[in-house]
PDB file of N, CA and C in Angstrom:
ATOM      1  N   UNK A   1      96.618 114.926 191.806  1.00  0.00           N
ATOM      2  CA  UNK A   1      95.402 114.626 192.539  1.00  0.00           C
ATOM      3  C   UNK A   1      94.589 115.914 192.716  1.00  0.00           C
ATOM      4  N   UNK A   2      93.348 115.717 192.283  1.00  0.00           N
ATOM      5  CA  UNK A   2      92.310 116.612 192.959  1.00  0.00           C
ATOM      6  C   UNK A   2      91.970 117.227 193.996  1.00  0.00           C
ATOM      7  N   UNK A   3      92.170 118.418 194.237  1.00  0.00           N
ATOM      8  CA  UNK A   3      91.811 118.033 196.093  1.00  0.00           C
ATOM      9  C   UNK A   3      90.308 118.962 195.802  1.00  0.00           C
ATOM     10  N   UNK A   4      89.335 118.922 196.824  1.00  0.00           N
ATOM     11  CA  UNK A   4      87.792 119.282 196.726  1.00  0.00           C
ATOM     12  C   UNK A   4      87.839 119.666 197.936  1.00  0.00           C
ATOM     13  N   UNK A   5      86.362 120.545 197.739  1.00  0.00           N
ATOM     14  CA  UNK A   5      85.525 121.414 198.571  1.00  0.00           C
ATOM     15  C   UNK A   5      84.102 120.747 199.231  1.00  0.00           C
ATOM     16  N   UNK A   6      83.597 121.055 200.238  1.00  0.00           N
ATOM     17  CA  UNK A   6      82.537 120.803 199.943  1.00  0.00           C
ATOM     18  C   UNK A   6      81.184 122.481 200.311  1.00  0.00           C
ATOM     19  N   UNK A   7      80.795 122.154 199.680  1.00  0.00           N
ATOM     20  CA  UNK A   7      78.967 123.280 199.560  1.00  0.00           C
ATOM     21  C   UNK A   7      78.386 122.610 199.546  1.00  0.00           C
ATOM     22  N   UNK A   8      77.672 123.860 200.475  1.00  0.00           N
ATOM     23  CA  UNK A   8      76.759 122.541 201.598  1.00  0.00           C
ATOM     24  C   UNK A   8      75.328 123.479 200.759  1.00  0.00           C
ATOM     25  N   UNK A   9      74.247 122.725 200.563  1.00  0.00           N
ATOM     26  CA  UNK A   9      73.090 122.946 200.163  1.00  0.00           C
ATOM     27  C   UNK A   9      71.848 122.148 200.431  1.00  0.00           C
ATOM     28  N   UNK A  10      70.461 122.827 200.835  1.00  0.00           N
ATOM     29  CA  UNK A  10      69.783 122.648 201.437  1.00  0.00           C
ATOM     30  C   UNK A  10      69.329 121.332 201.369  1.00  0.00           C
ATOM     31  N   UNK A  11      68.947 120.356 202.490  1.00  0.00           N
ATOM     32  CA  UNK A  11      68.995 118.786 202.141  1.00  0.00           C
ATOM     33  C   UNK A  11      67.448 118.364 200.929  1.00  0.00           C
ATOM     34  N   UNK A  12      66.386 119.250 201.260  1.00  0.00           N
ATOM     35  CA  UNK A  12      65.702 119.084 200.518  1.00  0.00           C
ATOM     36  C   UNK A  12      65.581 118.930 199.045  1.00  0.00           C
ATOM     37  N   UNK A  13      66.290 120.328 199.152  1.00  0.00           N
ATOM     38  CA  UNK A  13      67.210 120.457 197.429  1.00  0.00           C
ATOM     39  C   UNK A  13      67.867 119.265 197.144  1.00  0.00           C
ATOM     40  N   UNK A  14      68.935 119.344 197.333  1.00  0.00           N
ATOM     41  CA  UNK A  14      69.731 117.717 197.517  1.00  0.00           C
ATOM     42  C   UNK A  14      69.048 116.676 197.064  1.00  0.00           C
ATOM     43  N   UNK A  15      67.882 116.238 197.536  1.00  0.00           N
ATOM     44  CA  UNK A  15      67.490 114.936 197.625  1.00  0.00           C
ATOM     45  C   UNK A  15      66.376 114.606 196.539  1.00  0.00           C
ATOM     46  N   UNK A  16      65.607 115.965 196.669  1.00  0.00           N
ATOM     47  CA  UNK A  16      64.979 116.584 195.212  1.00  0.00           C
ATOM     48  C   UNK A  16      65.822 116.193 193.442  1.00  0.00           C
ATOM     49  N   UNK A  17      66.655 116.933 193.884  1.00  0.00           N
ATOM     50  CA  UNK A  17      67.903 116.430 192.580  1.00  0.00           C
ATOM     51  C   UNK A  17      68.376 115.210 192.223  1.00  0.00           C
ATOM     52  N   UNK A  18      68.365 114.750 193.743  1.00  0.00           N
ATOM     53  CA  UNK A  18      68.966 113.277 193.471  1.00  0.00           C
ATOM     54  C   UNK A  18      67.669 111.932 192.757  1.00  0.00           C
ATOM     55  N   UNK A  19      66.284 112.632 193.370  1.00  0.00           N
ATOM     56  CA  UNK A  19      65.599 111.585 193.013  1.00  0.00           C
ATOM     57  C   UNK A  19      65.207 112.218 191.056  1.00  0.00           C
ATOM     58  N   UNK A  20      65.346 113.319 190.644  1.00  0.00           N
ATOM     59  CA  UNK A  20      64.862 113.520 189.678  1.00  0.00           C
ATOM     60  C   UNK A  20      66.097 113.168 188.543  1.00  0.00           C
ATOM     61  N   UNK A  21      67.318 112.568 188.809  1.00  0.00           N
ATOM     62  CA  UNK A  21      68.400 112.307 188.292  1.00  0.00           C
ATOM     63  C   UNK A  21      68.490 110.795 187.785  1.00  0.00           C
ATOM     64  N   UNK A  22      67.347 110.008 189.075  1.00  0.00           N
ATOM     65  CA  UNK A  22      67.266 108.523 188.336  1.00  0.00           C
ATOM     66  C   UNK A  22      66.956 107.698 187.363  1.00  0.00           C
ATOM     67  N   UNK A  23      67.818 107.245 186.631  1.00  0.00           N
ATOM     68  CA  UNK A  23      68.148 106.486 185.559  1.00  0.00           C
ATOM     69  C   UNK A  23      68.228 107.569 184.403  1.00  0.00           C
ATOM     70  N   UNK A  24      68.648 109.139 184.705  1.00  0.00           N
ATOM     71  CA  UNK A  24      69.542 109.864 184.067  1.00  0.00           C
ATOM     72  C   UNK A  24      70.869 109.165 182.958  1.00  0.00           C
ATOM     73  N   UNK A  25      71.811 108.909 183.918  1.00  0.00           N
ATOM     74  CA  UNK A  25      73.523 108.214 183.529  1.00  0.00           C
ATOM     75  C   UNK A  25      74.193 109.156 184.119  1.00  0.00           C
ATOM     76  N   UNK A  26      73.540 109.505 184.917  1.00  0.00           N
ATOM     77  CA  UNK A  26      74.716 110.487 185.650  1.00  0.00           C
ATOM     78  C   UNK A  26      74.920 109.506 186.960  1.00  0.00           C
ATOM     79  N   UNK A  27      76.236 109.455 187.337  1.00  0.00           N
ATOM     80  CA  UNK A  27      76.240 108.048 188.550  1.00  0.00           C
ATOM     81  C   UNK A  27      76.464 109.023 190.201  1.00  0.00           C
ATOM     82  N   UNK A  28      76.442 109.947 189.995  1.00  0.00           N
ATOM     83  CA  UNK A  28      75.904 110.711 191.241  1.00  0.00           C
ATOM     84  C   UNK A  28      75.453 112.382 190.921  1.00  0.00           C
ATOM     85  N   UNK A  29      74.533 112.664 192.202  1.00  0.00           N
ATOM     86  CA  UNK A  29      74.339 114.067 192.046  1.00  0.00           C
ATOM     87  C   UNK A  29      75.170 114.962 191.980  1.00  0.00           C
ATOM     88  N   UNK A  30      76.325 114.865 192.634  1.00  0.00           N
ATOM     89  CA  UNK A  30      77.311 115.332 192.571  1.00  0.00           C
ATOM     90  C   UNK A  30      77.987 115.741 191.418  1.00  0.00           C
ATOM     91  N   UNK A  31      77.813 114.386 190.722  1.00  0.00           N
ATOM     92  CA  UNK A  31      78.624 114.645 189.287  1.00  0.00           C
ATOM     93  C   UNK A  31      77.650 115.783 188.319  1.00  0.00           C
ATOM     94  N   UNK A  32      76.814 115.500 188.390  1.00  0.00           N
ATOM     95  CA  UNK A  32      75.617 116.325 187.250  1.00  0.00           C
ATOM     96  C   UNK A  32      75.873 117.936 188.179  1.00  0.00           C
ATOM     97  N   UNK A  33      75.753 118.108 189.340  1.00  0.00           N
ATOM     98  CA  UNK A  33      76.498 120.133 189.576  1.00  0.00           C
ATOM     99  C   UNK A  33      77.747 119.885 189.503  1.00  0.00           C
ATOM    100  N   UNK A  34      78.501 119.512 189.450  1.00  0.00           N
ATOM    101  CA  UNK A  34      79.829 119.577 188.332  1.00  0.00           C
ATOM    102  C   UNK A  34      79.736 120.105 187.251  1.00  0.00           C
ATOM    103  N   UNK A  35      78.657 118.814 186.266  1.00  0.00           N
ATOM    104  CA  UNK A  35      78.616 119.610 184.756  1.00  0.00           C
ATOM    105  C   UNK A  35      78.073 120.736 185.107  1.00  0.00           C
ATOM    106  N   UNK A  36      77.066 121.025 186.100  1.00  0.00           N
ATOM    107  CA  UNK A  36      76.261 122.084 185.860  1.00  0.00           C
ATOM    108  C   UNK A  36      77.574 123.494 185.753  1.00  0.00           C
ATOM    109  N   UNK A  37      78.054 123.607 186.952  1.00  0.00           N
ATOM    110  CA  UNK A  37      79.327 124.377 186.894  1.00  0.00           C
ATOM    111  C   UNK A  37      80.360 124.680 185.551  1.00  0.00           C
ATOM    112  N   UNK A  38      80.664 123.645 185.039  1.00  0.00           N
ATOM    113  CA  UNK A  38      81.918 123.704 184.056  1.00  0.00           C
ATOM    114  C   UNK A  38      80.550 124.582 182.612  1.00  0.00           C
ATOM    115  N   UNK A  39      79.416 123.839 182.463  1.00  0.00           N
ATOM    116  CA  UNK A  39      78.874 124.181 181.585  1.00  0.00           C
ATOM    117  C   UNK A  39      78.347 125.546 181.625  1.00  0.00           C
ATOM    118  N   UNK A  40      78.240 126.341 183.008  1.00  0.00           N
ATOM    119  CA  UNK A  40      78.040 127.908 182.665  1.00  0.00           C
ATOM    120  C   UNK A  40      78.715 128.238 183.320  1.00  0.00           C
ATOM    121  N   UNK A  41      80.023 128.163 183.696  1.00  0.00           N
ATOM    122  CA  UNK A  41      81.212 129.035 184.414  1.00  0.00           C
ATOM    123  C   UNK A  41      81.785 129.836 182.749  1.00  0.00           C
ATOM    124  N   UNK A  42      81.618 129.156 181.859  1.00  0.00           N
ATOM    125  CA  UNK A  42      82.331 130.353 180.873  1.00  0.00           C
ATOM    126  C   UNK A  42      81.596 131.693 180.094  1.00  0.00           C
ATOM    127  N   UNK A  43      80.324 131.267 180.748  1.00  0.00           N
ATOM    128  CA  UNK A  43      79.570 132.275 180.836  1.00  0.00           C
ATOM    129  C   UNK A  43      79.388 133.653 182.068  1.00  0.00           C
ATOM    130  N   UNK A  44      79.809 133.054 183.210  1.00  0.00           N
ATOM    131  CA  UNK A  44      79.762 133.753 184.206  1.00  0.00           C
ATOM    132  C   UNK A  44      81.418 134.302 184.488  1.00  0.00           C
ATOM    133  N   UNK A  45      82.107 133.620 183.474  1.00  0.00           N
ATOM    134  CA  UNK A  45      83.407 134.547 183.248  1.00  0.00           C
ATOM    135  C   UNK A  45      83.783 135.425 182.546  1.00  0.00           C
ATOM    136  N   UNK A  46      82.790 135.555 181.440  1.00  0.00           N
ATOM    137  CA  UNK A  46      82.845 136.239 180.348  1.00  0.00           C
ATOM    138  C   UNK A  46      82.756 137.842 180.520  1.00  0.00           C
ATOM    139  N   UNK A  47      83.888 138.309 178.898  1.00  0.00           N
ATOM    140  CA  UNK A  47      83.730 139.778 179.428  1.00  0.00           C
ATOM    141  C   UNK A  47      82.632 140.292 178.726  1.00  0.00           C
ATOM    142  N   UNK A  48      82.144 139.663 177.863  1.00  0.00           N
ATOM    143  CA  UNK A  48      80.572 140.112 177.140  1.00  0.00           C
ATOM    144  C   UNK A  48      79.449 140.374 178.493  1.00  0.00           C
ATOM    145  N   UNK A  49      79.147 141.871 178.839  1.00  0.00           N
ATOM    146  CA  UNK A  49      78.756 142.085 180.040  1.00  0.00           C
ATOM    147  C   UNK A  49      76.965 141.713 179.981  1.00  0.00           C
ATOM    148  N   UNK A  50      76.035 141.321 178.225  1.00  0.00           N
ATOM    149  CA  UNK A  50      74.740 140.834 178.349  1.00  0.00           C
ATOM    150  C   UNK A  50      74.836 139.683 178.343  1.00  0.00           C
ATOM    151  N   UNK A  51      76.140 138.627 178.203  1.00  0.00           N
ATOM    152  CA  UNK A  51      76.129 137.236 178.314  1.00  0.00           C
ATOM    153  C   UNK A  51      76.514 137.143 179.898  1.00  0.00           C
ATOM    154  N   UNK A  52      77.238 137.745 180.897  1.00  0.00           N
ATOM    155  CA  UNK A  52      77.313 137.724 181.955  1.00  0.00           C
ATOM    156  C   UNK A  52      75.875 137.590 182.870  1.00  0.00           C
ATOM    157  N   UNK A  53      75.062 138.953 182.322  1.00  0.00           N
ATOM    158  CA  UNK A  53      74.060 139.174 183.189  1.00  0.00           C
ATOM    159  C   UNK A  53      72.727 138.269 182.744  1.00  0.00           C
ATOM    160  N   UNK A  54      72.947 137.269 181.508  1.00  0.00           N
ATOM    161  CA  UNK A  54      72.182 136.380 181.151  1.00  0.00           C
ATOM    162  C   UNK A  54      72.257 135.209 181.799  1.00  0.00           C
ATOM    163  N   UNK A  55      73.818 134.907 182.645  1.00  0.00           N
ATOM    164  CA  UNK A  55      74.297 133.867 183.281  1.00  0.00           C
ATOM    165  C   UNK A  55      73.933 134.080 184.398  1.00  0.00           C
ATOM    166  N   UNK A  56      73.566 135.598 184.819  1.00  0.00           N
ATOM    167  CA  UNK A  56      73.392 135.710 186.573  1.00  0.00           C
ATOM    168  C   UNK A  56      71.925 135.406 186.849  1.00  0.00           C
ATOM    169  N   UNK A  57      71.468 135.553 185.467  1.00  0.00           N
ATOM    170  CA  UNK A  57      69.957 135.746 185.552  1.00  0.00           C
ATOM    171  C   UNK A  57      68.637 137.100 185.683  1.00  0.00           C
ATOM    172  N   UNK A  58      69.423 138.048 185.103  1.00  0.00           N
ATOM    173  CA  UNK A  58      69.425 139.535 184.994  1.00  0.00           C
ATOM    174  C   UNK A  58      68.248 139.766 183.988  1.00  0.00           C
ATOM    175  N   UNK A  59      68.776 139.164 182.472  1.00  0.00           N
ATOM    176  CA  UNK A  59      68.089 139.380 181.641  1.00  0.00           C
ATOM    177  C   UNK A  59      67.737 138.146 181.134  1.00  0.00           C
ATOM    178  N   UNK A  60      66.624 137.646 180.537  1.00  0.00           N
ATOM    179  CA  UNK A  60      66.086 136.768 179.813  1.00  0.00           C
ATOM    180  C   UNK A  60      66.715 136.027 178.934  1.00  0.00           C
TER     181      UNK A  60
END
Protein backbone atom coordinates (compact mmCIF):
# COMPACT_ATOMS: atom_id res chain seq x y z
CA UNK A 1 0.00 0.00 0.00
CA UNK A 2 0.83 3.53 -0.75
CA UNK A 3 0.93 5.69 1.97
CA UNK A 4 0.78 9.79 0.84
CA UNK A 5 1.48 13.22 1.74
CA UNK A 6 -0.33 16.01 1.39
CA UNK A 7 1.09 19.83 -0.18
CA UNK A 8 -0.85 22.17 0.39
CA UNK A 9 -0.97 24.86 -2.51
CA UNK A 10 -2.55 28.00 -3.04
CA UNK A 11 -6.49 27.43 -3.51
CA UNK A 12 -6.54 29.69 -6.42
CA UNK A 13 -3.86 27.78 -8.11
CA UNK A 14 -5.70 24.64 -7.34
CA UNK A 15 -8.84 25.48 -8.81
CA UNK A 16 -7.21 27.31 -11.78
CA UNK A 17 -5.68 23.79 -12.69
CA UNK A 18 -8.55 22.02 -11.99
CA UNK A 19 -10.82 24.01 -14.29
CA UNK A 20 -8.14 24.11 -17.16
CA UNK A 21 -7.83 20.14 -16.90
CA UNK A 22 -11.57 19.64 -18.08
CA UNK A 23 -12.24 17.05 -20.42
CA UNK A 24 -8.32 16.63 -20.43
CA UNK A 25 -8.57 12.44 -19.31
CA UNK A 26 -6.91 13.13 -16.50
CA UNK A 27 -9.69 12.01 -13.72
CA UNK A 28 -8.28 14.35 -11.08
CA UNK A 29 -5.93 17.27 -10.52
CA UNK A 30 -4.18 15.47 -8.43
CA UNK A 31 -3.34 12.85 -10.76
CA UNK A 32 -1.94 15.25 -13.64
CA UNK A 33 0.95 16.88 -10.53
CA UNK A 34 1.75 13.39 -10.12
CA UNK A 35 2.67 13.06 -13.77
CA UNK A 36 3.90 16.42 -13.48
CA UNK A 37 6.44 15.13 -10.72
CA UNK A 38 7.48 11.61 -12.06
CA UNK A 39 7.93 13.41 -15.55
CA UNK A 40 10.71 15.97 -14.33
CA UNK A 41 11.99 14.41 -11.12
CA UNK A 42 14.67 12.64 -13.40
CA UNK A 43 15.68 15.69 -14.39
CA UNK A 44 15.93 17.38 -11.13
CA UNK A 45 17.94 14.27 -10.08
CA UNK A 46 20.30 14.29 -12.54
CA UNK A 47 24.04 14.57 -12.27
CA UNK A 48 24.27 16.48 -15.68
CA UNK A 49 24.60 19.88 -13.68
CA UNK A 50 22.97 22.12 -17.27
CA UNK A 51 20.10 19.54 -17.30
CA UNK A 52 19.63 20.12 -13.51
CA UNK A 53 19.66 23.89 -13.73
CA UNK A 54 17.32 23.60 -16.88
CA UNK A 55 14.90 21.66 -14.50
CA UNK A 56 15.21 24.39 -11.76
CA UNK A 57 14.68 26.90 -14.26
CA UNK A 58 18.15 28.60 -14.31
CA UNK A 59 18.78 28.39 -17.86
CA UNK A 60 16.51 28.36 -20.86
Amino acid sequence: MVEYVNIPIPRPLYERLTKALEGSGYRSTTEYIIFLIRKNLPDLESKDEERRLRALGYIP
